[in-house]
C-alpha atoms as a PDB file:
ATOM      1  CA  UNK A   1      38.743-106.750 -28.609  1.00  0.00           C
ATOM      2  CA  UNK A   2      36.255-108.709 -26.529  1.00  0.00           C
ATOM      3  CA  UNK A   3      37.919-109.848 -23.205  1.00  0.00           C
ATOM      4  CA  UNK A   4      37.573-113.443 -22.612  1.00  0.00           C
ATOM      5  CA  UNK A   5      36.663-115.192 -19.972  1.00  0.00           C
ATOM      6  CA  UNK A   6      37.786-119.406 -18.569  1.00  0.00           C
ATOM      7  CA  UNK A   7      35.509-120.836 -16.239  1.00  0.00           C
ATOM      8  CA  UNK A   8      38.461-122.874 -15.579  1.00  0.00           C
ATOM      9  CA  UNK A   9      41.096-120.098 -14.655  1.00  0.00           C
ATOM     10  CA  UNK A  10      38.328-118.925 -12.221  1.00  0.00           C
ATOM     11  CA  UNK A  11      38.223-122.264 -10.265  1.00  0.00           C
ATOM     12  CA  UNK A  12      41.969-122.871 -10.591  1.00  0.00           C
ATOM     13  CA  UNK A  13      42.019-119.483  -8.638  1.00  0.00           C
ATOM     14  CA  UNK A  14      39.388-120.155  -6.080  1.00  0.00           C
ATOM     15  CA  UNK A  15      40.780-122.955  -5.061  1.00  0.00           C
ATOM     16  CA  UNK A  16      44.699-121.533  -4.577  1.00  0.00           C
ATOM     17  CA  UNK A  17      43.041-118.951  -2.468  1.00  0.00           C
ATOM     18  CA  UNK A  18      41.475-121.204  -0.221  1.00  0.00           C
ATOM     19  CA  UNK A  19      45.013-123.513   0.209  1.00  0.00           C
ATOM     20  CA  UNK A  20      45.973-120.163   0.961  1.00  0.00           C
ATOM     21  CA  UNK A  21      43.679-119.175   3.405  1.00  0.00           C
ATOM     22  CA  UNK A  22      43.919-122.572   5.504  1.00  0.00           C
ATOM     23  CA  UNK A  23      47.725-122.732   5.292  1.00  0.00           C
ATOM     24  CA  UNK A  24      48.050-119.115   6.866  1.00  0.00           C
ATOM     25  CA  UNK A  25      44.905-120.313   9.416  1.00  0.00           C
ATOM     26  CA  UNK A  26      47.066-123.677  10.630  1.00  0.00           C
ATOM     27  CA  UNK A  27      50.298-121.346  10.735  1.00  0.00           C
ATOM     28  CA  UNK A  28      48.680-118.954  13.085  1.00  0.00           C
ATOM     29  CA  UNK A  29      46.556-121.788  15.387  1.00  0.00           C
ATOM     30  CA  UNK A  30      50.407-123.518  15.673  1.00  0.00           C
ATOM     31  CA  UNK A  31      52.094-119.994  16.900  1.00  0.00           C
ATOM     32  CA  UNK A  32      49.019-119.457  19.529  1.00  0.00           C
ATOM     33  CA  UNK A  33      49.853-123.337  21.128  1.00  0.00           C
ATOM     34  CA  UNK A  34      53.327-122.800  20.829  1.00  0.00           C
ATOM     35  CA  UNK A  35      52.873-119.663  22.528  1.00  0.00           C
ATOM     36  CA  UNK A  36      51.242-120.805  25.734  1.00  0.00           C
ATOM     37  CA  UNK A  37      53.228-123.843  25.640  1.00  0.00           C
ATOM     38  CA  UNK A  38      55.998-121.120  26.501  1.00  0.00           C
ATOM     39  CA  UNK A  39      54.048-119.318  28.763  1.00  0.00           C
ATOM     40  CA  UNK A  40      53.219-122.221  30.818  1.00  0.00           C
ATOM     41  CA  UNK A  41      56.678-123.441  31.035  1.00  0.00           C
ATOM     42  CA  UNK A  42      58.086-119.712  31.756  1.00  0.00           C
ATOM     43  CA  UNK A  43      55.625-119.089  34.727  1.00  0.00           C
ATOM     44  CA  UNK A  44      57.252-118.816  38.278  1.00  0.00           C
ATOM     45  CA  UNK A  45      56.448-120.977  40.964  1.00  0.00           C
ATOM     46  CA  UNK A  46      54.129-119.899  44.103  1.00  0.00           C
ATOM     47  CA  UNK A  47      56.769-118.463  46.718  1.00  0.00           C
ATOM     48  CA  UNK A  48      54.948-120.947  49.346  1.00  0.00           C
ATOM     49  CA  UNK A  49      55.598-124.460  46.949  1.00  0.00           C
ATOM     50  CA  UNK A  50      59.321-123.273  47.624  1.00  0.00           C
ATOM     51  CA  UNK A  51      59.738-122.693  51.316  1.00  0.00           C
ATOM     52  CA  UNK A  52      59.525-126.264  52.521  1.00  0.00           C
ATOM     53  CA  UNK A  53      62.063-127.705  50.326  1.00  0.00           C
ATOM     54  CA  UNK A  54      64.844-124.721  51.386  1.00  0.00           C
ATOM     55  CA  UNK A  55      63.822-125.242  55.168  1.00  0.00           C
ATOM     56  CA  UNK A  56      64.564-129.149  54.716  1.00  0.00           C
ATOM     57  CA  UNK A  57      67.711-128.480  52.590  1.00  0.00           C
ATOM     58  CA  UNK A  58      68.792-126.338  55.465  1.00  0.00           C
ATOM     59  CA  UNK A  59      67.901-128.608  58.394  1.00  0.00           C
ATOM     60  CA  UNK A  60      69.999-131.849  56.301  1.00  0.00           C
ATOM     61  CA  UNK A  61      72.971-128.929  56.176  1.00  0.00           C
ATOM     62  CA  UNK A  62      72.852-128.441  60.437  1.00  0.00           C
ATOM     63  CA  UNK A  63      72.065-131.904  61.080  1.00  0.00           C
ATOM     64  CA  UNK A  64      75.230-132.413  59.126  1.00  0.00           C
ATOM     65  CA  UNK A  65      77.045-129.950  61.085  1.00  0.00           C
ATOM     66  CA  UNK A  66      75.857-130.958  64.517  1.00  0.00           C
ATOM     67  CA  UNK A  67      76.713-134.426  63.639  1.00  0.00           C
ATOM     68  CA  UNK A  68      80.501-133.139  62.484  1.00  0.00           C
ATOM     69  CA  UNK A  69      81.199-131.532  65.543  1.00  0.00           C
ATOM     70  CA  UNK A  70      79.575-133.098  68.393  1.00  0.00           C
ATOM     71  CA  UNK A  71      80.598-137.145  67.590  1.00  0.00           C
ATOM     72  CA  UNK A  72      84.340-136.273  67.858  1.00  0.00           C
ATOM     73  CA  UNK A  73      83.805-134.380  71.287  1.00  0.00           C
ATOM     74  CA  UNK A  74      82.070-136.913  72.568  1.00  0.00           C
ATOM     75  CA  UNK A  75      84.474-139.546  71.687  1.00  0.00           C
ATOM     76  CA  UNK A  76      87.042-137.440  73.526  1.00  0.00           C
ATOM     77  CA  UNK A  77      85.404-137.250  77.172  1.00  0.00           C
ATOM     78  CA  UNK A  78      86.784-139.362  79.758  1.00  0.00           C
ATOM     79  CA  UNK A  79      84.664-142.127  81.353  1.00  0.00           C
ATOM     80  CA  UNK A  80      84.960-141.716  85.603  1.00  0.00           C
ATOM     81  CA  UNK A  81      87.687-143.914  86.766  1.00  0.00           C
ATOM     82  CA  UNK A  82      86.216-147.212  88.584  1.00  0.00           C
ATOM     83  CA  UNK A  83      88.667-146.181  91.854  1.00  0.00           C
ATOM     84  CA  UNK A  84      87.034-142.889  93.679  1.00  0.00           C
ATOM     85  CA  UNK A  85      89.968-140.658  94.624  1.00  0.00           C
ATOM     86  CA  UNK A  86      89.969-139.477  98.194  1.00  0.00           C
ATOM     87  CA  UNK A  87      89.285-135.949  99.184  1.00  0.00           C
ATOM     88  CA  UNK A  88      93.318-135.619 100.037  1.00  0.00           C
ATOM     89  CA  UNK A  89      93.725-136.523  96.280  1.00  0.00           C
ATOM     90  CA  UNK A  90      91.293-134.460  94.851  1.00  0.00           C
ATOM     91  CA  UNK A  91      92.145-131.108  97.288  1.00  0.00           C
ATOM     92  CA  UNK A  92      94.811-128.726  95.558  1.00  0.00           C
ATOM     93  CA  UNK A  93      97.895-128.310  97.725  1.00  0.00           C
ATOM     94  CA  UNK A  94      97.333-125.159  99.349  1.00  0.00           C
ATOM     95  CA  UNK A  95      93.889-125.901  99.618  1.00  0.00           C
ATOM     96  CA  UNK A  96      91.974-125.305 102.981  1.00  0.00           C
ATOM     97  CA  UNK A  97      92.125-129.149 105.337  1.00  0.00           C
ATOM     98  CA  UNK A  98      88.796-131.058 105.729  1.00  0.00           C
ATOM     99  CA  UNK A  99      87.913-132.627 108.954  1.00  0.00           C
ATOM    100  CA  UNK A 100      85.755-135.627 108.635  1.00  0.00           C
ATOM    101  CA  UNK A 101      84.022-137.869 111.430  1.00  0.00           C
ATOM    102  CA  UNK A 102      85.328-141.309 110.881  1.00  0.00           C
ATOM    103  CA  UNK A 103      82.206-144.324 109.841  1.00  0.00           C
ATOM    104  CA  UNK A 104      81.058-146.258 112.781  1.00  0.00           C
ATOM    105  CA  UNK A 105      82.052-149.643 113.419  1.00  0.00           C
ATOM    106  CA  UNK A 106      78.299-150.302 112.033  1.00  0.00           C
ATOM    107  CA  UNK A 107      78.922-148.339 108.767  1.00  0.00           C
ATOM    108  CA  UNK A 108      81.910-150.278 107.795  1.00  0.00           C
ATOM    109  CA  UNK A 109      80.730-153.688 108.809  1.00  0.00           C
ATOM    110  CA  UNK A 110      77.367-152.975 106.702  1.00  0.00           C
ATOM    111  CA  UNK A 111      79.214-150.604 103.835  1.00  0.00           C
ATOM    112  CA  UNK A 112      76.673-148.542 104.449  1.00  0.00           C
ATOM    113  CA  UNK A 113      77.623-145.203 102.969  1.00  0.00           C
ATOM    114  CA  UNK A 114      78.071-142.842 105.399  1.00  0.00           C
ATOM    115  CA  UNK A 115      75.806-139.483 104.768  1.00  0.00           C
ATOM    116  CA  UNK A 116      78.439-136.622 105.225  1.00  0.00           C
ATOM    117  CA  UNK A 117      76.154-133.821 106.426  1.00  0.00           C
ATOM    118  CA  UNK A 118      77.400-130.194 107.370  1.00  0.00           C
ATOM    119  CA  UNK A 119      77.724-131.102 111.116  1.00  0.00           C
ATOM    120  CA  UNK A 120      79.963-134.278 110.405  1.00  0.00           C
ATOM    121  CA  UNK A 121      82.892-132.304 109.104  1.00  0.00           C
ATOM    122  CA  UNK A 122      84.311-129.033 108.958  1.00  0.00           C
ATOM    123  CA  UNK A 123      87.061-127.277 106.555  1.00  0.00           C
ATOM    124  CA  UNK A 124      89.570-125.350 108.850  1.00  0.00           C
ATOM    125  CA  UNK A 125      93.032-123.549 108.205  1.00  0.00           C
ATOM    126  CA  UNK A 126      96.209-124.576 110.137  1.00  0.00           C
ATOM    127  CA  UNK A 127      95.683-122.092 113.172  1.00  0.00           C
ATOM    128  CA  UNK A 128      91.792-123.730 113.365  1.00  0.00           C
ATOM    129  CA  UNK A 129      92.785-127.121 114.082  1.00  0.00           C
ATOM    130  CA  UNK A 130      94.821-126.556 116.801  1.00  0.00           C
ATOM    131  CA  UNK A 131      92.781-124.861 118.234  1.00  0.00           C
ATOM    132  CA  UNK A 132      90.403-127.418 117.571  1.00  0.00           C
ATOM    133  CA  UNK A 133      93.443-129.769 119.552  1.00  0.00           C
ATOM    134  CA  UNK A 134      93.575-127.256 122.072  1.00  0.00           C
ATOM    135  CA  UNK A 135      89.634-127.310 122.916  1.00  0.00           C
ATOM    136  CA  UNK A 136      89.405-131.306 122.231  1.00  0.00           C
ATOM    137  CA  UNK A 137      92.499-131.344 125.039  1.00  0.00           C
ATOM    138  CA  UNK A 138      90.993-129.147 127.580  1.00  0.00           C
ATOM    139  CA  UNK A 139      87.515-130.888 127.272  1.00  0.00           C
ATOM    140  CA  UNK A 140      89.315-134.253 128.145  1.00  0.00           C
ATOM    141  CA  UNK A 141      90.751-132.870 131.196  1.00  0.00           C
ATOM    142  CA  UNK A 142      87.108-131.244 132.006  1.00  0.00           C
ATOM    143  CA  UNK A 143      85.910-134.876 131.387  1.00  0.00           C
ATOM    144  CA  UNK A 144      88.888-136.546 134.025  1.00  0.00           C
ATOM    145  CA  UNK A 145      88.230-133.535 136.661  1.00  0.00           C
ATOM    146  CA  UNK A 146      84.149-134.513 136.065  1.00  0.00           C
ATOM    147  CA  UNK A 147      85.303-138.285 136.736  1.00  0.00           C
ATOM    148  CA  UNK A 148      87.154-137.493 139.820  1.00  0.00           C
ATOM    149  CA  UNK A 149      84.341-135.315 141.106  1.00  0.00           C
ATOM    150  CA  UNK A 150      82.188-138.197 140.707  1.00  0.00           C
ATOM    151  CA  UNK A 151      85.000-140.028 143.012  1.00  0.00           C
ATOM    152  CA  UNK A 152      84.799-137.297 145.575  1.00  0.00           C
ATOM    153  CA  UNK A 153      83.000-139.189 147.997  1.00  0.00           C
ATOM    154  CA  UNK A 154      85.634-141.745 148.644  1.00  0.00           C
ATOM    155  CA  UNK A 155      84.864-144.927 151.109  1.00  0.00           C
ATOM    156  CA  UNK A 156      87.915-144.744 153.749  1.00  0.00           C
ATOM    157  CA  UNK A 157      88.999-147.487 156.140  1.00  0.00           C
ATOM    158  CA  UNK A 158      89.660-146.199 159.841  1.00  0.00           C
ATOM    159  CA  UNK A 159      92.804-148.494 161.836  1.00  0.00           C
ATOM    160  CA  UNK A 160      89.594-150.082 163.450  1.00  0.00           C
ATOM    161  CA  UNK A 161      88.428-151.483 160.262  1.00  0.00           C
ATOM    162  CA  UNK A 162      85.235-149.417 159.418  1.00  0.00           C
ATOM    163  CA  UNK A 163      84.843-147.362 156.541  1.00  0.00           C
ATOM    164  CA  UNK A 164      83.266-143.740 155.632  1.00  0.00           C
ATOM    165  CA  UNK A 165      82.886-141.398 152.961  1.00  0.00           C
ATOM    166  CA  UNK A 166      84.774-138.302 153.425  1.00  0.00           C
ATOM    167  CA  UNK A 167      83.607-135.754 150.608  1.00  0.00           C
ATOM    168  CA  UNK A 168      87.433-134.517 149.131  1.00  0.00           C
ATOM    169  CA  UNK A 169      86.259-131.761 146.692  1.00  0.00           C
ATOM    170  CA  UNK A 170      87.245-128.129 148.234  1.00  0.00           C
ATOM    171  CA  UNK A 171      88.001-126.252 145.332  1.00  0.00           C
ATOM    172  CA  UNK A 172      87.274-126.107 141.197  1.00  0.00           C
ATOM    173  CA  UNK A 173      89.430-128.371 139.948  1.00  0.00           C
ATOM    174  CA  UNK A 174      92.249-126.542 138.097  1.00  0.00           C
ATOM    175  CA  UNK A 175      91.405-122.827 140.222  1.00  0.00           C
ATOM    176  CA  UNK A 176      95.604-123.001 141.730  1.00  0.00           C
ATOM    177  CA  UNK A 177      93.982-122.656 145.297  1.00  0.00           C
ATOM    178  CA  UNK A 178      95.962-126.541 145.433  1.00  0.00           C
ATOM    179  CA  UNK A 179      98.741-127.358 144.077  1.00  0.00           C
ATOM    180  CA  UNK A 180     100.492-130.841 143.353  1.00  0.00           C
ATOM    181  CA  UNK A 181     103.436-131.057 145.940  1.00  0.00           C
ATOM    182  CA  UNK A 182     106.523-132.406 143.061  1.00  0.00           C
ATOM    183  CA  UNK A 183     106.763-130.889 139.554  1.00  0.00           C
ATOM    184  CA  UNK A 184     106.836-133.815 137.777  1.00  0.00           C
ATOM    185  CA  UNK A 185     109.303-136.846 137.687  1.00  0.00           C
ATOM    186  CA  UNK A 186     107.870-138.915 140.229  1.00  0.00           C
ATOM    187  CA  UNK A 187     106.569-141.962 140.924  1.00  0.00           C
ATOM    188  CA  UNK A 188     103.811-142.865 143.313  1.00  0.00           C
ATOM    189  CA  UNK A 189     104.632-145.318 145.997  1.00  0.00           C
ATOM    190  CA  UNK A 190     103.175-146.646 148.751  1.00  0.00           C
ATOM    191  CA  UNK A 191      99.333-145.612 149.048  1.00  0.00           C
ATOM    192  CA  UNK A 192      97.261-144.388 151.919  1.00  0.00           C
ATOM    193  CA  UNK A 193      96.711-147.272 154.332  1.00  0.00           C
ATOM    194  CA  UNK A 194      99.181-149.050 152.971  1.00  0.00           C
ATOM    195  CA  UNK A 195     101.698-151.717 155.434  1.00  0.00           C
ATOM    196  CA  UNK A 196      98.439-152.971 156.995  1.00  0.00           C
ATOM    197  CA  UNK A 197      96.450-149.700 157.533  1.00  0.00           C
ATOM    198  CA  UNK A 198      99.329-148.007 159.439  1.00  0.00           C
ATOM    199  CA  UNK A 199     100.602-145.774 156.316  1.00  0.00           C
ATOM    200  CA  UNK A 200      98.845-142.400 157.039  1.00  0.00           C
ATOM    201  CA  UNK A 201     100.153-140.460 153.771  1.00  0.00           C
ATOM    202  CA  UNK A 202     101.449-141.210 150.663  1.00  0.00           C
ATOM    203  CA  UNK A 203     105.119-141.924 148.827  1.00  0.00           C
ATOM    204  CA  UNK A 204     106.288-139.728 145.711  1.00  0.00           C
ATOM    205  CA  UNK A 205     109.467-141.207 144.732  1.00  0.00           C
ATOM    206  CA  UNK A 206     111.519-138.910 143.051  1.00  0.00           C
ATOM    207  CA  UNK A 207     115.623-137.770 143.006  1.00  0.00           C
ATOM    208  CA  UNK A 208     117.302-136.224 146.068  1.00  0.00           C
ATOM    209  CA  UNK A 209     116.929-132.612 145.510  1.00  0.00           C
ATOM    210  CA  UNK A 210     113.876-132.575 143.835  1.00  0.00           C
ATOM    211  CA  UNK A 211     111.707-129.222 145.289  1.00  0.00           C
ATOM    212  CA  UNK A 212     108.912-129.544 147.396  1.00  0.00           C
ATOM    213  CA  UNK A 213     105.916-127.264 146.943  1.00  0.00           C
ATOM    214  CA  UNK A 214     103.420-126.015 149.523  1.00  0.00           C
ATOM    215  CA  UNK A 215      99.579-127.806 148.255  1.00  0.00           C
ATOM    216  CA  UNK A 216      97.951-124.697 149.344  1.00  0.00           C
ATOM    217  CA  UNK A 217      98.510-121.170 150.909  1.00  0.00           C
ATOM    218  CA  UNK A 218      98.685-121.617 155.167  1.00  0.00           C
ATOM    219  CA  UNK A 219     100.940-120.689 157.949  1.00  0.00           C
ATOM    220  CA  UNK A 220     103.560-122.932 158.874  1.00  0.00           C
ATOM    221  CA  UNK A 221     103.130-124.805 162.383  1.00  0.00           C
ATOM    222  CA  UNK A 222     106.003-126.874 162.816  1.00  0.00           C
ATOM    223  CA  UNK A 223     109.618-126.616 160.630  1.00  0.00           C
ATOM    224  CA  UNK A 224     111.862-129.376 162.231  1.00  0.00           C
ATOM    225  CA  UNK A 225     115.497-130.678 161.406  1.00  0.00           C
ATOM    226  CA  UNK A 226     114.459-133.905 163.296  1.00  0.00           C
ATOM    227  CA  UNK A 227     110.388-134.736 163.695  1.00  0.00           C
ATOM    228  CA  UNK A 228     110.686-138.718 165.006  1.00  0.00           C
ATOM    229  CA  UNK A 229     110.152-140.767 161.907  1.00  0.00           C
ATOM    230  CA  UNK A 230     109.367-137.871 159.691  1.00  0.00           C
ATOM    231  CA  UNK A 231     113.105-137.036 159.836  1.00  0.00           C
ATOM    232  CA  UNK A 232     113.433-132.981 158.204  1.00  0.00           C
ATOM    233  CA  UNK A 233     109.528-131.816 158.311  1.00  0.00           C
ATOM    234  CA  UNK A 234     107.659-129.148 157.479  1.00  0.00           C
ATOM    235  CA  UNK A 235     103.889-129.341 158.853  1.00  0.00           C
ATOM    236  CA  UNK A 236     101.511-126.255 157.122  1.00  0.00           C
ATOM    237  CA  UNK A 237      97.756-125.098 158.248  1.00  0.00           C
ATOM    238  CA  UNK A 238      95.489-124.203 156.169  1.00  0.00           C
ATOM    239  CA  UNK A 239      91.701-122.867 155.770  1.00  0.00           C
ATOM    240  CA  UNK A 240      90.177-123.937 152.516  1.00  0.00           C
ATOM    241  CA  UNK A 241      86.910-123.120 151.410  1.00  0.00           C
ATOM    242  CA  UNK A 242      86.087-122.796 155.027  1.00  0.00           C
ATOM    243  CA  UNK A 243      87.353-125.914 156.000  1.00  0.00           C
ATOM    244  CA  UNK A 244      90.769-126.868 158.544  1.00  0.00           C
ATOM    245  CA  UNK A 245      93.134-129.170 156.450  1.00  0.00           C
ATOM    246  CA  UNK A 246      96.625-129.915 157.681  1.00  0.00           C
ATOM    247  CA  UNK A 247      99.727-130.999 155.306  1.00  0.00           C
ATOM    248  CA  UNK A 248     102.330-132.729 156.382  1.00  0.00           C
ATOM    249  CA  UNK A 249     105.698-133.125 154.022  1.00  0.00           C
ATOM    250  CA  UNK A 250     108.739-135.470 155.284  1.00  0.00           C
ATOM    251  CA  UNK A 251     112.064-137.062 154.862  1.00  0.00           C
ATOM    252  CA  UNK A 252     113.646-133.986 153.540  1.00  0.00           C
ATOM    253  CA  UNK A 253     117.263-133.263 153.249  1.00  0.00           C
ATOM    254  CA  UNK A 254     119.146-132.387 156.107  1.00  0.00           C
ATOM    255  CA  UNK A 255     119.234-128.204 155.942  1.00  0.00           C
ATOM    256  CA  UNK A 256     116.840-128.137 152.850  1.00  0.00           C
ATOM    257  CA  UNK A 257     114.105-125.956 155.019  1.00  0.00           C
ATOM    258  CA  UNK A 258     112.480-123.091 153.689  1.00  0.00           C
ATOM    259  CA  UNK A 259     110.328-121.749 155.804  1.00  0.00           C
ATOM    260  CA  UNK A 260     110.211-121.288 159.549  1.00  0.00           C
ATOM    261  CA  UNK A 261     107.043-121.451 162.125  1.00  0.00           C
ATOM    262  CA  UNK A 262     104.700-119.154 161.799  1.00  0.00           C
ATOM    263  CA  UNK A 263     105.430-118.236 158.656  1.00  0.00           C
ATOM    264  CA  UNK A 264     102.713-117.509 155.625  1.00  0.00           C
ATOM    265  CA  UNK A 265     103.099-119.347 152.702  1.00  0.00           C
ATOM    266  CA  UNK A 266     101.493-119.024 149.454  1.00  0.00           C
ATOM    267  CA  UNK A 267     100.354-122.020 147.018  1.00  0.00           C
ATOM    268  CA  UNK A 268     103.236-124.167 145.301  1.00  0.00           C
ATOM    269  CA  UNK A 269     106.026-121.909 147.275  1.00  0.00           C
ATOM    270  CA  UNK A 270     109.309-123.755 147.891  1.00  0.00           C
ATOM    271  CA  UNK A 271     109.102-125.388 151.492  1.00  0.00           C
ATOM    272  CA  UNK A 272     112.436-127.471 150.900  1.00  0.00           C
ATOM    273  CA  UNK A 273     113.709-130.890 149.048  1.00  0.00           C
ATOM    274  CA  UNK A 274     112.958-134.319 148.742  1.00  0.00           C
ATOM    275  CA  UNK A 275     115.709-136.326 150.763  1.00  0.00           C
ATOM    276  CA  UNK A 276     115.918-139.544 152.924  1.00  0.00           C
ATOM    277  CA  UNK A 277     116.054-138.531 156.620  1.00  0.00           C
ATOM    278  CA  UNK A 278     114.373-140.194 159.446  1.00  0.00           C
ATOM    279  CA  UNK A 279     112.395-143.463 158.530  1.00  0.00           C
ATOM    280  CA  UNK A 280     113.179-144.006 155.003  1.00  0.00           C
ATOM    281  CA  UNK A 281     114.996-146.299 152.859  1.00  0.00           C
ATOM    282  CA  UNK A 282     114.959-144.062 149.391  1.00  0.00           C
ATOM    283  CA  UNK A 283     114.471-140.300 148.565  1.00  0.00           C
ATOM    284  CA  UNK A 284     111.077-139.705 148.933  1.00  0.00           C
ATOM    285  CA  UNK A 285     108.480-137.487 149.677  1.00  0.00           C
ATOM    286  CA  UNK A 286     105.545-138.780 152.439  1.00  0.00           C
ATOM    287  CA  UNK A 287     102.617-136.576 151.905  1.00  0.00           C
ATOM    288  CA  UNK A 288      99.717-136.477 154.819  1.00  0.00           C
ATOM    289  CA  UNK A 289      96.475-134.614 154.507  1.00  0.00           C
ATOM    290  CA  UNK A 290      94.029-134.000 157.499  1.00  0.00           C
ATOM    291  CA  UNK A 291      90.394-132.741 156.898  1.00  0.00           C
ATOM    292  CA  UNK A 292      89.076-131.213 160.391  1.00  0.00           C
ATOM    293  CA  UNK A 293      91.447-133.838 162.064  1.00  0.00           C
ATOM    294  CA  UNK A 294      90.917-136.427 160.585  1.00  0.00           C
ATOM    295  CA  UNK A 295      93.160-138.447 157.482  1.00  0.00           C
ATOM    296  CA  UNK A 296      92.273-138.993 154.419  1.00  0.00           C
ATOM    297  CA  UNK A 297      93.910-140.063 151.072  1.00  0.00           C
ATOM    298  CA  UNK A 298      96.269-137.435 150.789  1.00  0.00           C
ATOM    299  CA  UNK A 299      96.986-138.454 146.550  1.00  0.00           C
ATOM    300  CA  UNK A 300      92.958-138.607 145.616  1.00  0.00           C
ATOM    301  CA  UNK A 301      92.811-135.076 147.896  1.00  0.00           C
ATOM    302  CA  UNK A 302      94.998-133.891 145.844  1.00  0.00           C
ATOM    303  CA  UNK A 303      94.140-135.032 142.010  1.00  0.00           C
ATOM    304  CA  UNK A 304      90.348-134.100 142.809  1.00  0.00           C
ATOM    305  CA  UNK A 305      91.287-130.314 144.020  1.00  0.00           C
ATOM    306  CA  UNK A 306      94.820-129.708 141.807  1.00  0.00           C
ATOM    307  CA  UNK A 307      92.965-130.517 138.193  1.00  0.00           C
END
């Protein structure tokens, strides 16, 4: 049987198979975009696009931190109070003492603020300052022994009315070659010259009893119960520095002699004790001096060579 052939079947199927075709050509060009669709979305970043947005994140997180911490701490510190506190305030108890020069009258009057360098003060212990009394004490006395040296030279009045200088500094002031005649517990009376020039010595006034000390080491020339207006008397010789000075002590008490004549005595030995006797109204010591023979103020003598 002859096979049969439609033109028309043959088109019908030509034209399926090309819907075919472009169907399965649209369904594979759709998986290939949505593919690299995917692809691009799926790709990592570049390492160096992320580095500067985790070093900002962390910066914001310490700047956070730094901001947590310090504000509160500063809030807490205590603003200097508008009154200084001295240096006794500030020091701790047992803490070492500070010396400080006092401000000049200039510094205060201008409140000028006083520059406290290393020399103007000095932190000492206990012991140190007084010591530091001690030394301030001793260069006082160098200062009143330096002011009586300049007062050696002394301007006397003879009984005739005319003056000299008689130079009264034998010994270093303070050296115990002379010695002040009373202990202590005087007072000083009439002065040399005194009662119109005719007062030779000087007065101590001090309580009967009171002992009477050699000035300076001699030999005794006269030791008298009764010596005219002197009453009890003791006179002494001496050789200081090379130089002849005679003391003379009266008015002691009656029996009150230490020594005898001819006797050597030693500075500040006991010669006897202040009394009354002979010319006196009141228990007293009269003190004479005589340089080479001649008078002079037996009390400056005396302060310029004792100290």
């Amino acid at each position: 049987m002859a096979e049969e052939n439609h033109p028309h079947d043959e088109q019908v199927s030509a034209t399926v198979s090309r819907r075919d075709r472009a169907r399965r050509m649209a369904s594979r060009a759709k998986k290939s975009v949505t593919r690299g669709a995917a692809a691009v979305t799926s790709a990592p970043r570049p390492a160096a696009s992320r580095r500067p947005l985790r070093t900002l994140v962390i910066f914001s997180m310490v700047g956070g931190l730094v901001a947590t911490v310090g504000l509160p701490a500063y809030g807490a510190i205590t603003l200097p109070s508008e009154e200084p506190q001295t240096l006794q305030q500030v020091a701790a108890e047992d803490a070492q003492s500070l010396v400080i020069a006092s401000a000049t009258d200039a510094d205060v009057d201008t409140e000028e603020p006083v520059d406290l360098g290393r020399e103007s003060y000095s932190a000492t212990t206990a012991e140190e300052i007084e010591e530091k009394k001690a030394e301030e004490a001793a260069a006082e006395a160098a200062a009143e022994r330096a002011r009586l040296a300049a007062a050696a030279s002394t301007e006397q009045e003879d009984s005739s009315g005319s003056t000299y200088s008689v130079d009264l500094s034998m010994v270093a002031p303070g050296s115990g070659e002379v010695r002040y005649p009373l202990a202590g517990g005087y007072t000083v009376g009439d002065g040399f010259l005194a009662r119109g020039g005719s007062h030779m010595g000087v007065d101590l006034l001090a309580p009967a009893g009171t002992p009477i000390y050699a000035v300076a080491g001699g030999v005794v020339r006269m030791s008298q119960e009764s010596l005219g207006g002197y009453g009890v008397a003791v006179v002494i010789d001496h050789v200081i520095n090379g130089q002849a000075v005679t003391s003379t002590y009266g008015h002691m008490i009656y029996g009150s002699r230490q020594v005898v004549v001819g006797q050597t005595v030693s500075p500040g030995q006991v010669i006897g004790l202040v009394g009354t006797t002979g010319s006196s109204t009141a228990n007293h010591l009269h003190l004479e001096i005589a340089i080479g023979g001649s008078y002079v103020d037996p009390w400056a003598w005396v302060q310029q060579n004792a100290g």
